[in-house]
N, C-alpha and C. Protein backbone atom coordinates (compact mmCIF):
# COMPACT_ATOMS: atom_id res chain seq x y z
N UNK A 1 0.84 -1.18 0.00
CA UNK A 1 0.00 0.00 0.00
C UNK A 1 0.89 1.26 0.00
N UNK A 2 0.65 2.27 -1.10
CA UNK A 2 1.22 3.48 -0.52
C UNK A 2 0.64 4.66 -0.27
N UNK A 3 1.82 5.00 0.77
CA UNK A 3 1.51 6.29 1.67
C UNK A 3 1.46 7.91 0.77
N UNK A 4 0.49 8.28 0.94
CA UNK A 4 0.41 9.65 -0.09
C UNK A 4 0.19 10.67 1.05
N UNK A 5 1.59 11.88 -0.01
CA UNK A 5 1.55 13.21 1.31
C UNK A 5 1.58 13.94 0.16
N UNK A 6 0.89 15.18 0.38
CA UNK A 6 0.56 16.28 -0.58
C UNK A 6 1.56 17.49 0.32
N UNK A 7 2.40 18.64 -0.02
CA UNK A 7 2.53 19.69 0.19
C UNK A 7 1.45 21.05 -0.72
N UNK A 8 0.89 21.83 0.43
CA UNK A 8 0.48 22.80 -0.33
C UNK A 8 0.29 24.27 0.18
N UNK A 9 0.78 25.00 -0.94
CA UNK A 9 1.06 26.25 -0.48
C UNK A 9 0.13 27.28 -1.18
N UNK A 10 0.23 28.77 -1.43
CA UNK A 10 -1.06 28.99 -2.42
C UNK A 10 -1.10 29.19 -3.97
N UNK A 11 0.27 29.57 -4.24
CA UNK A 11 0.44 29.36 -5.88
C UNK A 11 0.76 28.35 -6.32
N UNK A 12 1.71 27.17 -5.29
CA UNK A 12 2.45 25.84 -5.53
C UNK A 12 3.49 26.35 -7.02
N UNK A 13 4.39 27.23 -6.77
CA UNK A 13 5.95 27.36 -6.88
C UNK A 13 7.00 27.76 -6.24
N UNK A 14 6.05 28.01 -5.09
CA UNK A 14 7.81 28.59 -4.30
C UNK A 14 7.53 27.41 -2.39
N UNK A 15 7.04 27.44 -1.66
CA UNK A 15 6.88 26.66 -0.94
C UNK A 15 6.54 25.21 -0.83
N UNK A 16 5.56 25.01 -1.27
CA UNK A 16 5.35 23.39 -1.46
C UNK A 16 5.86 22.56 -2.33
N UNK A 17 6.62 23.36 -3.91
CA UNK A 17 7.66 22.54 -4.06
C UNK A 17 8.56 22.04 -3.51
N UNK A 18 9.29 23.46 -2.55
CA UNK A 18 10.44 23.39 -1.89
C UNK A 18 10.64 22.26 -0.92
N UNK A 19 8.94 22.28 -0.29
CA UNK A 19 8.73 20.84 0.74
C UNK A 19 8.51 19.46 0.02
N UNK A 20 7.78 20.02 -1.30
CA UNK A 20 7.76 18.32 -1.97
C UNK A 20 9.31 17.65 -2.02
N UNK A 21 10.20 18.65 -2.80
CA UNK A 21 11.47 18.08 -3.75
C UNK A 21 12.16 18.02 -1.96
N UNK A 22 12.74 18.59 -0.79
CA UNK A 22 12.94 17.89 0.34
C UNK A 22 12.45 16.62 0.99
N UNK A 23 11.39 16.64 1.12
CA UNK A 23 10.62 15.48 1.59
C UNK A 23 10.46 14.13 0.96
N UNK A 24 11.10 14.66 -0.81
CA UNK A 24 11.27 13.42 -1.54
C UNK A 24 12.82 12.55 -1.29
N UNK A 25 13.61 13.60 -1.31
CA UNK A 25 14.39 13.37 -1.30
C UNK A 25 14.86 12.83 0.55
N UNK A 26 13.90 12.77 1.39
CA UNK A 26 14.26 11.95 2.43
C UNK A 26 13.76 10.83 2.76
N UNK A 27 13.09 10.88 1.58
CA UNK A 27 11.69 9.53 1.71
C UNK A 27 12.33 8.49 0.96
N UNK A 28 13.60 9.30 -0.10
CA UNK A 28 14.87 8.44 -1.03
C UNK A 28 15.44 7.50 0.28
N UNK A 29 16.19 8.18 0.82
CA UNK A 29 17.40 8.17 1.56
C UNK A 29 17.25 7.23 2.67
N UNK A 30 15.39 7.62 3.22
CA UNK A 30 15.22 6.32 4.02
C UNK A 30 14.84 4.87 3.91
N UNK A 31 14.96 4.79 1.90
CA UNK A 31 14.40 3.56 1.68
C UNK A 31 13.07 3.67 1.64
N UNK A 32 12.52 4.46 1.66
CA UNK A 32 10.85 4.58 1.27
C UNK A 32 10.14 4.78 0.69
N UNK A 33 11.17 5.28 -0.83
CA UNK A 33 10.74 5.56 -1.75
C UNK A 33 9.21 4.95 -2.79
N UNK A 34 9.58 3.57 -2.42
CA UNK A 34 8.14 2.68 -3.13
C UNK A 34 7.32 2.59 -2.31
N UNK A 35 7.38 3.45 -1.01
CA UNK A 35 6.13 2.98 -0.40
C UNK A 35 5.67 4.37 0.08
N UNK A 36 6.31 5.77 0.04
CA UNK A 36 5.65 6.70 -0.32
C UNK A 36 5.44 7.63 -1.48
N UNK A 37 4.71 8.03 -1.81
CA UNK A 37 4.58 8.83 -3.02
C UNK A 37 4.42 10.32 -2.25
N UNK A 38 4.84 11.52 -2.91
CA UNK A 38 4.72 12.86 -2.66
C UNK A 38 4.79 13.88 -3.67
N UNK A 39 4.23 14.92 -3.33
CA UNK A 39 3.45 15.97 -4.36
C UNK A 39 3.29 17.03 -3.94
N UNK A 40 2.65 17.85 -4.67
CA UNK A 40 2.55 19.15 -3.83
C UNK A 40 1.02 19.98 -4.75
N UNK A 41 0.74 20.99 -4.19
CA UNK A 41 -0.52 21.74 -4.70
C UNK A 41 -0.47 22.69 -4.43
N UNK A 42 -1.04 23.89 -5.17
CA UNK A 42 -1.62 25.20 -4.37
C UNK A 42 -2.99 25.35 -3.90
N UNK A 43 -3.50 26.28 -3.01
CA UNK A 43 -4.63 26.25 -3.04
C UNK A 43 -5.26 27.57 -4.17
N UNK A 44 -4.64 28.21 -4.75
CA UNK A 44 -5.04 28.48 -5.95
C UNK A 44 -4.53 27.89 -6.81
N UNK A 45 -5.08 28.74 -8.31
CA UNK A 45 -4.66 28.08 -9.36
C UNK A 45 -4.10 28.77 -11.05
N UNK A 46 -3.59 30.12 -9.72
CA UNK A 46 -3.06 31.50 -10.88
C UNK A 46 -1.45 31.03 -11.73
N UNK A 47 -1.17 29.61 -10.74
CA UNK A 47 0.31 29.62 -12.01
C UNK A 47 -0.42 28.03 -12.44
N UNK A 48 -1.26 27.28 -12.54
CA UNK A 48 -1.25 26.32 -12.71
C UNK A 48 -0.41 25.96 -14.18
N UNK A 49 0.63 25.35 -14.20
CA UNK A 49 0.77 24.43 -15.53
C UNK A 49 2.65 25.32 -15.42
N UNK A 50 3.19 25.91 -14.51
CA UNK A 50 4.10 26.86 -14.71
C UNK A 50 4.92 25.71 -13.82
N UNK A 51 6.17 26.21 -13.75
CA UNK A 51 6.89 25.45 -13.25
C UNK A 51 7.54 26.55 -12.19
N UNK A 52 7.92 25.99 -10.99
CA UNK A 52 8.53 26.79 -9.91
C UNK A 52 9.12 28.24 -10.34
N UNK A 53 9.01 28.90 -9.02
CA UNK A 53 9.42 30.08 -9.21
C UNK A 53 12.01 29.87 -9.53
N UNK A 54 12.15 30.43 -10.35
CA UNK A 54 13.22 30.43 -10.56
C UNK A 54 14.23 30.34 -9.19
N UNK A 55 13.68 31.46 -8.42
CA UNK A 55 14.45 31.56 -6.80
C UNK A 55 13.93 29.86 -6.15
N UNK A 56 13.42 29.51 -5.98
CA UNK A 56 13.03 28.08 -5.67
C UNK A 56 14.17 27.09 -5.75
N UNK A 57 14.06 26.89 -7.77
CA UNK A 57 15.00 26.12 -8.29
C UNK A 57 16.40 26.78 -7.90
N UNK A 58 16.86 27.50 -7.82
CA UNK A 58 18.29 28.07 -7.89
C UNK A 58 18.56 27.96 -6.26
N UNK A 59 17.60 27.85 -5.15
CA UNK A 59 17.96 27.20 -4.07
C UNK A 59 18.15 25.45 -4.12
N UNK A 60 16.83 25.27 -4.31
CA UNK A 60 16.98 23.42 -4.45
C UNK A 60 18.13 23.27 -5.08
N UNK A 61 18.48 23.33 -5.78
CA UNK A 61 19.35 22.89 -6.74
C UNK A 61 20.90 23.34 -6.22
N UNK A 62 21.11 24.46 -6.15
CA UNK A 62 22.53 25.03 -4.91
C UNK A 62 22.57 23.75 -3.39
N UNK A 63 21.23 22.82 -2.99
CA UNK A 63 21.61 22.58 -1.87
C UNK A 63 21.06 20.94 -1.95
N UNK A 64 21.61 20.24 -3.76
CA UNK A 64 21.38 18.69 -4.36
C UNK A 64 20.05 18.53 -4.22
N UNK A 65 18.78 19.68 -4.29
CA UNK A 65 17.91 18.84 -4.50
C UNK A 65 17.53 18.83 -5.94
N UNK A 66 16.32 17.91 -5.77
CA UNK A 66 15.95 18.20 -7.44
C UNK A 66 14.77 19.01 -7.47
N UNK A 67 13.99 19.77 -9.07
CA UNK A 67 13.71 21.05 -8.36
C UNK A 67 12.89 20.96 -10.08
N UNK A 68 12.40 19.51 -10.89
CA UNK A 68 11.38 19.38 -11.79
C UNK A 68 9.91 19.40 -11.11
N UNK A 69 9.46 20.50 -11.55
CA UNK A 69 8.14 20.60 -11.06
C UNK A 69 7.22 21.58 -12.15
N UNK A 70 5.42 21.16 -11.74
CA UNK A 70 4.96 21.41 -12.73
C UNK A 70 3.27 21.85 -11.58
N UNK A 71 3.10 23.55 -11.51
CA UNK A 71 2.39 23.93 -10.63
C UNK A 71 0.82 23.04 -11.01
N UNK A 72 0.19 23.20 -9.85
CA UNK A 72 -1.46 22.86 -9.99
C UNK A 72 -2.12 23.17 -8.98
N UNK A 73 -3.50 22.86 -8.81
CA UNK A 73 -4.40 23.70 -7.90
C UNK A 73 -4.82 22.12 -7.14
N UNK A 74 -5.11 21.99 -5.38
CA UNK A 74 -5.23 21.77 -4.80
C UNK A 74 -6.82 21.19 -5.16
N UNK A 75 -7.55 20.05 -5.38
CA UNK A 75 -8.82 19.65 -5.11
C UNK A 75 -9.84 18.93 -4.18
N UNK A 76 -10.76 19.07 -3.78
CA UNK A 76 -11.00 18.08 -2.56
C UNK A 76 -11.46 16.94 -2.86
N UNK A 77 -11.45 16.57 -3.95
CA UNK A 77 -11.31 14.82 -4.55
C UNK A 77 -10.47 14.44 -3.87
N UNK A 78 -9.10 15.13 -3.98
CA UNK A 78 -8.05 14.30 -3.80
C UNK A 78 -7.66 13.77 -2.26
N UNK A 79 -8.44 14.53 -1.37
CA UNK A 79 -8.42 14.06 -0.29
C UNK A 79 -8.52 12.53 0.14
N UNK A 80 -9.39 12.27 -1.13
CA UNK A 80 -9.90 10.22 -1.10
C UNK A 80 -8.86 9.92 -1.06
N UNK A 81 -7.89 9.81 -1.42
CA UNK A 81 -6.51 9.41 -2.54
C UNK A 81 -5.33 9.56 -1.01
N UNK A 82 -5.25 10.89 -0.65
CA UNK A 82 -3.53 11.07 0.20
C UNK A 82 -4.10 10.92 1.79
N UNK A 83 -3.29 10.61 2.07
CA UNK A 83 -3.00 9.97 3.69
C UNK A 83 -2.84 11.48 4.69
N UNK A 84 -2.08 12.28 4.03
CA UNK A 84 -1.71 13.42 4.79
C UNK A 84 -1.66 14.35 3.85
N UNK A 85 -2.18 15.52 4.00
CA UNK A 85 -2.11 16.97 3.30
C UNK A 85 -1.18 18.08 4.64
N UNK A 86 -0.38 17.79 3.82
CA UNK A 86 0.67 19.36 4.46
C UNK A 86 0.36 21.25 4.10
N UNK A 87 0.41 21.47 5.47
CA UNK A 87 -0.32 23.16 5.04
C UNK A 87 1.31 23.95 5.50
N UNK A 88 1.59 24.88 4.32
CA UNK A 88 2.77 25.81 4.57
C UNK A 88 2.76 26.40 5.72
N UNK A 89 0.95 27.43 5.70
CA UNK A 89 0.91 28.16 6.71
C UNK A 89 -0.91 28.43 7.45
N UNK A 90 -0.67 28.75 7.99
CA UNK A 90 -2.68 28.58 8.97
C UNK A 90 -3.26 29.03 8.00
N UNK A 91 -3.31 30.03 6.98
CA UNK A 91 -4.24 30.03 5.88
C UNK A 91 -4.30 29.28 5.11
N UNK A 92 -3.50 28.58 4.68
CA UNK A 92 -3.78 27.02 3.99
C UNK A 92 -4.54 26.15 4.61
N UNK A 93 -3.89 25.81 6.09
CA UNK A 93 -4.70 25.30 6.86
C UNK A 93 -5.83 25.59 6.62
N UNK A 94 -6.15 26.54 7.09
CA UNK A 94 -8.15 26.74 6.68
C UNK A 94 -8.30 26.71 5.62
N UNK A 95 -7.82 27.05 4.32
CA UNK A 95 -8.55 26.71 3.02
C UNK A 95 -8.97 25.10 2.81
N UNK A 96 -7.70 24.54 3.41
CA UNK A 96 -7.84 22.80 3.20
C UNK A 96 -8.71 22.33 4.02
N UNK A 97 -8.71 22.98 5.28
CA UNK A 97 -9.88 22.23 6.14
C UNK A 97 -11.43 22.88 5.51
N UNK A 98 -11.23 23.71 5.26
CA UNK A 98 -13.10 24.53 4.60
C UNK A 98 -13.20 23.70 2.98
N UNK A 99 -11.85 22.87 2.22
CA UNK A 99 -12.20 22.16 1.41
C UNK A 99 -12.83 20.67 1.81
N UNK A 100 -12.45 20.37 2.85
CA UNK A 100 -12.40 18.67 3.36
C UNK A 100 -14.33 18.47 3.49
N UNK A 101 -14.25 17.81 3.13
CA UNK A 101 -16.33 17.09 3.04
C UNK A 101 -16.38 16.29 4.59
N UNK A 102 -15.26 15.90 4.84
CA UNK A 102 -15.45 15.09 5.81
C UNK A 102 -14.60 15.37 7.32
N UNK A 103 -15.19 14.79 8.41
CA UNK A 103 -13.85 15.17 9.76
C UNK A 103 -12.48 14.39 9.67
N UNK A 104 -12.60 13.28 8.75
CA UNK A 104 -11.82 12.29 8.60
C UNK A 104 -10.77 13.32 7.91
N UNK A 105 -11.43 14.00 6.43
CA UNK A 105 -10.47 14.76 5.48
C UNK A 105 -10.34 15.64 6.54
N UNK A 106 -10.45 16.64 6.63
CA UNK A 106 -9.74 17.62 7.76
C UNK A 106 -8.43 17.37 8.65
N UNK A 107 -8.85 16.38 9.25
CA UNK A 107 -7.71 15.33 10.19
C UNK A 107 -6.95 14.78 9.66
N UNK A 108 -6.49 14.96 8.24
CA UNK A 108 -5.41 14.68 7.45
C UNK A 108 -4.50 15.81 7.40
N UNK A 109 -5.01 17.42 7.55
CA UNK A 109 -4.50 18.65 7.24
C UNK A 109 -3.62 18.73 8.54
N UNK A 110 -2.06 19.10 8.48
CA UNK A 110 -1.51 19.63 9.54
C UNK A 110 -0.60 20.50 8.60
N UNK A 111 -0.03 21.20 9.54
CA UNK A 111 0.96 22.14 9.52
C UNK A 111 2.16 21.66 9.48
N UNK A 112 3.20 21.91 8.30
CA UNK A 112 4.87 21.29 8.16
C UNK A 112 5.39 21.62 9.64
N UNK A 113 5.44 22.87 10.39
CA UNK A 113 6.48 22.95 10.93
C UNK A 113 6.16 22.56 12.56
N UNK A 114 4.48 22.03 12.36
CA UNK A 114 4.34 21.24 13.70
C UNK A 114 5.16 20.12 13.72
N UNK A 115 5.87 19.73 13.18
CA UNK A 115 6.53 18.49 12.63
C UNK A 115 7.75 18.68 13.30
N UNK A 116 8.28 20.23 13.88
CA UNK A 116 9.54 20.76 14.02
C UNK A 116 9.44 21.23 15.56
N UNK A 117 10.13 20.05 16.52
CA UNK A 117 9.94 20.24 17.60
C UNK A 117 10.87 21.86 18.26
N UNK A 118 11.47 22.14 17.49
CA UNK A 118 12.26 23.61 17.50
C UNK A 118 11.62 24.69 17.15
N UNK A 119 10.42 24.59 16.37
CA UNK A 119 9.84 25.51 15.88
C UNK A 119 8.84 26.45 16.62
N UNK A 120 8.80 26.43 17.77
CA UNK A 120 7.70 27.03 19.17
C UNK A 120 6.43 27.95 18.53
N UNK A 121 6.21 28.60 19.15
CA UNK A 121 4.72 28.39 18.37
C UNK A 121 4.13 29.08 17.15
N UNK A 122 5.23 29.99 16.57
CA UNK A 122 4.87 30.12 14.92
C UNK A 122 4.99 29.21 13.91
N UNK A 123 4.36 28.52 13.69
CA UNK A 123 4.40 27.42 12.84
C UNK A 123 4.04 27.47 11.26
N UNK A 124 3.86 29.18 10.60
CA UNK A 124 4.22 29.56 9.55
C UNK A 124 5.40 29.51 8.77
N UNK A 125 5.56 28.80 7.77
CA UNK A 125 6.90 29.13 7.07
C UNK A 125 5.97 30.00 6.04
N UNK A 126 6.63 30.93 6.20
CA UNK A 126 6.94 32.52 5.77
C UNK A 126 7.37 32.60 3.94
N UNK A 127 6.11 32.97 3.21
CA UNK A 127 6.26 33.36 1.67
C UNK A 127 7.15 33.75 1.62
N UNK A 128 8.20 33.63 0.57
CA UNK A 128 9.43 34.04 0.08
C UNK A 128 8.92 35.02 -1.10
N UNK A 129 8.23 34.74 -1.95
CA UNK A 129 7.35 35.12 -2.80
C UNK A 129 8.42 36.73 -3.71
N UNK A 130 7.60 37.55 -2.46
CA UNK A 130 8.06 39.39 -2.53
C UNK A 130 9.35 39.50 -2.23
N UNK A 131 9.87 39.04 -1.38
CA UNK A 131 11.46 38.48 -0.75
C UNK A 131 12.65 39.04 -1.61
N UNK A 132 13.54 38.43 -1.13
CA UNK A 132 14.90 38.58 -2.43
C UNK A 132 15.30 36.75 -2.17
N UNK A 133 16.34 36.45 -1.97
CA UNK A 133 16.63 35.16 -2.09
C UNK A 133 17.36 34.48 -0.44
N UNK A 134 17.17 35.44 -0.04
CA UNK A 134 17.46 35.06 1.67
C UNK A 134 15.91 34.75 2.00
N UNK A 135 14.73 34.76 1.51
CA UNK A 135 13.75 34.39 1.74
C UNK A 135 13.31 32.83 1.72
N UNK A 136 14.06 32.57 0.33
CA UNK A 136 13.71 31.27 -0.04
C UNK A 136 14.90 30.53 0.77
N UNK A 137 16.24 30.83 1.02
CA UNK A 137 16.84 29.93 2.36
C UNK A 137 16.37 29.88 3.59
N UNK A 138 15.90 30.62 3.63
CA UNK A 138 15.11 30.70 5.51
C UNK A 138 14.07 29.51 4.79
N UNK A 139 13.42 29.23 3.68
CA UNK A 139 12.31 28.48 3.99
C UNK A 139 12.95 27.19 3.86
N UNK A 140 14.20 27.18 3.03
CA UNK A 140 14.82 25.97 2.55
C UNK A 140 15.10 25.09 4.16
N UNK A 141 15.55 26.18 5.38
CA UNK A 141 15.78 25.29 6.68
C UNK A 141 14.84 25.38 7.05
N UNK A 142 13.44 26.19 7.15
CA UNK A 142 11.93 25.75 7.79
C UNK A 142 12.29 23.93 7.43
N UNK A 143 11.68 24.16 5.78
CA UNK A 143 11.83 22.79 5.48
C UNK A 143 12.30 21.37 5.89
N UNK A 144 13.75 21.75 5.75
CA UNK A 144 14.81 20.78 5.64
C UNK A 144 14.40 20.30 7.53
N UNK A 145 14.02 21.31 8.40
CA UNK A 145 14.16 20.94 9.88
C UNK A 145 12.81 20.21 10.24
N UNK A 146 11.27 20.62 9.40
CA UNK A 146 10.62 20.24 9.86
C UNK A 146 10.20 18.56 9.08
N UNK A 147 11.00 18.35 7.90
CA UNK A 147 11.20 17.38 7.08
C UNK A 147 11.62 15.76 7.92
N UNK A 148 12.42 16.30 9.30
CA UNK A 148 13.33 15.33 9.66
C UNK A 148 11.93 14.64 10.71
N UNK A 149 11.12 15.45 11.33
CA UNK A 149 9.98 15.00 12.21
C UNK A 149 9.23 14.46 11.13
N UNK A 150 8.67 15.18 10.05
CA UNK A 150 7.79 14.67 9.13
C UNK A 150 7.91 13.17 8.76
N UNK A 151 9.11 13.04 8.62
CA UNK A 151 9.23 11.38 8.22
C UNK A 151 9.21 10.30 9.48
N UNK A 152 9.48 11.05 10.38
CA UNK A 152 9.74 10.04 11.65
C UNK A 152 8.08 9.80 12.09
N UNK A 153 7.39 10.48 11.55
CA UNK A 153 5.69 10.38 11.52
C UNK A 153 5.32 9.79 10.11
N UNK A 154 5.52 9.81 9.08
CA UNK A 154 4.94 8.97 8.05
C UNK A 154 5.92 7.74 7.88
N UNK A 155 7.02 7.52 8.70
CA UNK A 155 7.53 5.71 8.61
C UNK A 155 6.61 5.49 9.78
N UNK A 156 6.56 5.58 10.86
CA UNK A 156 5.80 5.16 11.82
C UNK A 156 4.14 4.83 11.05
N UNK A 157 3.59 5.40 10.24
CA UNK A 157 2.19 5.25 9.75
C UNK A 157 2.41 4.64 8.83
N UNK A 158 3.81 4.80 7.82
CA UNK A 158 4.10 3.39 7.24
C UNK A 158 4.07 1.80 7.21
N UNK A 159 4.71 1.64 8.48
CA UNK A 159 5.16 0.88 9.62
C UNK A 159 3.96 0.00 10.03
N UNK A 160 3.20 1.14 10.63
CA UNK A 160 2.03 0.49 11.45
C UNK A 160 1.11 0.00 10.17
N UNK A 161 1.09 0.37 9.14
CA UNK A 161 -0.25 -0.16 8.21
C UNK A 161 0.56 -1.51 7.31
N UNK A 162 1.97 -1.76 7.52
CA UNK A 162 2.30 -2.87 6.67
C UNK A 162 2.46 -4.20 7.85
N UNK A 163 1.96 -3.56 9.45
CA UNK A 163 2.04 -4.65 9.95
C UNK A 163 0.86 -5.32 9.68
């Protein structure tokens, strides 16, 4: 069976790539690759079909990740489908939970950087968007820090559903 995690931010090119192409790349590393799948969304759908914002790629890529991506808009179909939906920041959060039909879908929606026992209680990672490029490294370590809890929670739900 595999485990499906969505990242989503609101244009899906500059944040939830940044968390997809991390989160893939630890889901590599721990051997988990065939048994999770990961993605990402916006909750709009003003770049759909565009590919990451340039500052994005020119971080991923400066720090080995990989950084092919192809924007889209967030649906609440897809809730049937993924195990966990990741929210950048509390307004995602509520868009995804005011999308969810069900309490079940809702209770899939958390926040990346609750994931980040360092992270105390702003648990926004912060649009890079307007920024210059010290924006998109501050999100690159949101990421990369709340990435390391994230997985230690989807092998464990791994784990428990292949017993």
């Amino acid at each position: 069976m595999t485990y499906r995690v969505c990242f989503v931010c609101t244009g899906n090119i500059c944040r939830s790539p940044m968390a997809e192409s991390v989160f893939r790349a630890r889901v590599a590393e721990a051997g988990l690759d065939d048994r999770v799948e990961v993605d990402s969304a916006g909750t709009g759908g003003w770049h759909e079909g565009d590919g990451a914002d340039p500052r994005t790629v020119r971080v991923l890529e400066e720090h080995g990740y990989d950084s092919d991506h192809t924007a889209r808009q967030f649906r609440a179909s897809w809730f049937a489908r993924l195990d966990l939906v990741i929210a950048l920041d509390s307004g995602h959060l509520k868009a995804l939970r005011r999308l969810a039909s069900t309490e079940e879908d809702a209770r899939k929606v958390r926040l990346l950087r609750s994931y980040d026992t360092a992270a105390g209680d702003d648990l926004d990672v912060p649009d890079p968007y307007y920024g210059g490029l010290d924006g998109f490294e501050e999100c690159l370590e949101m990421v990369e820090a709340a990435s390391e809890g994230l997985l230690t929670a989807v092998r464990d739900e791994v784990e428990a559903t292949a017993s």
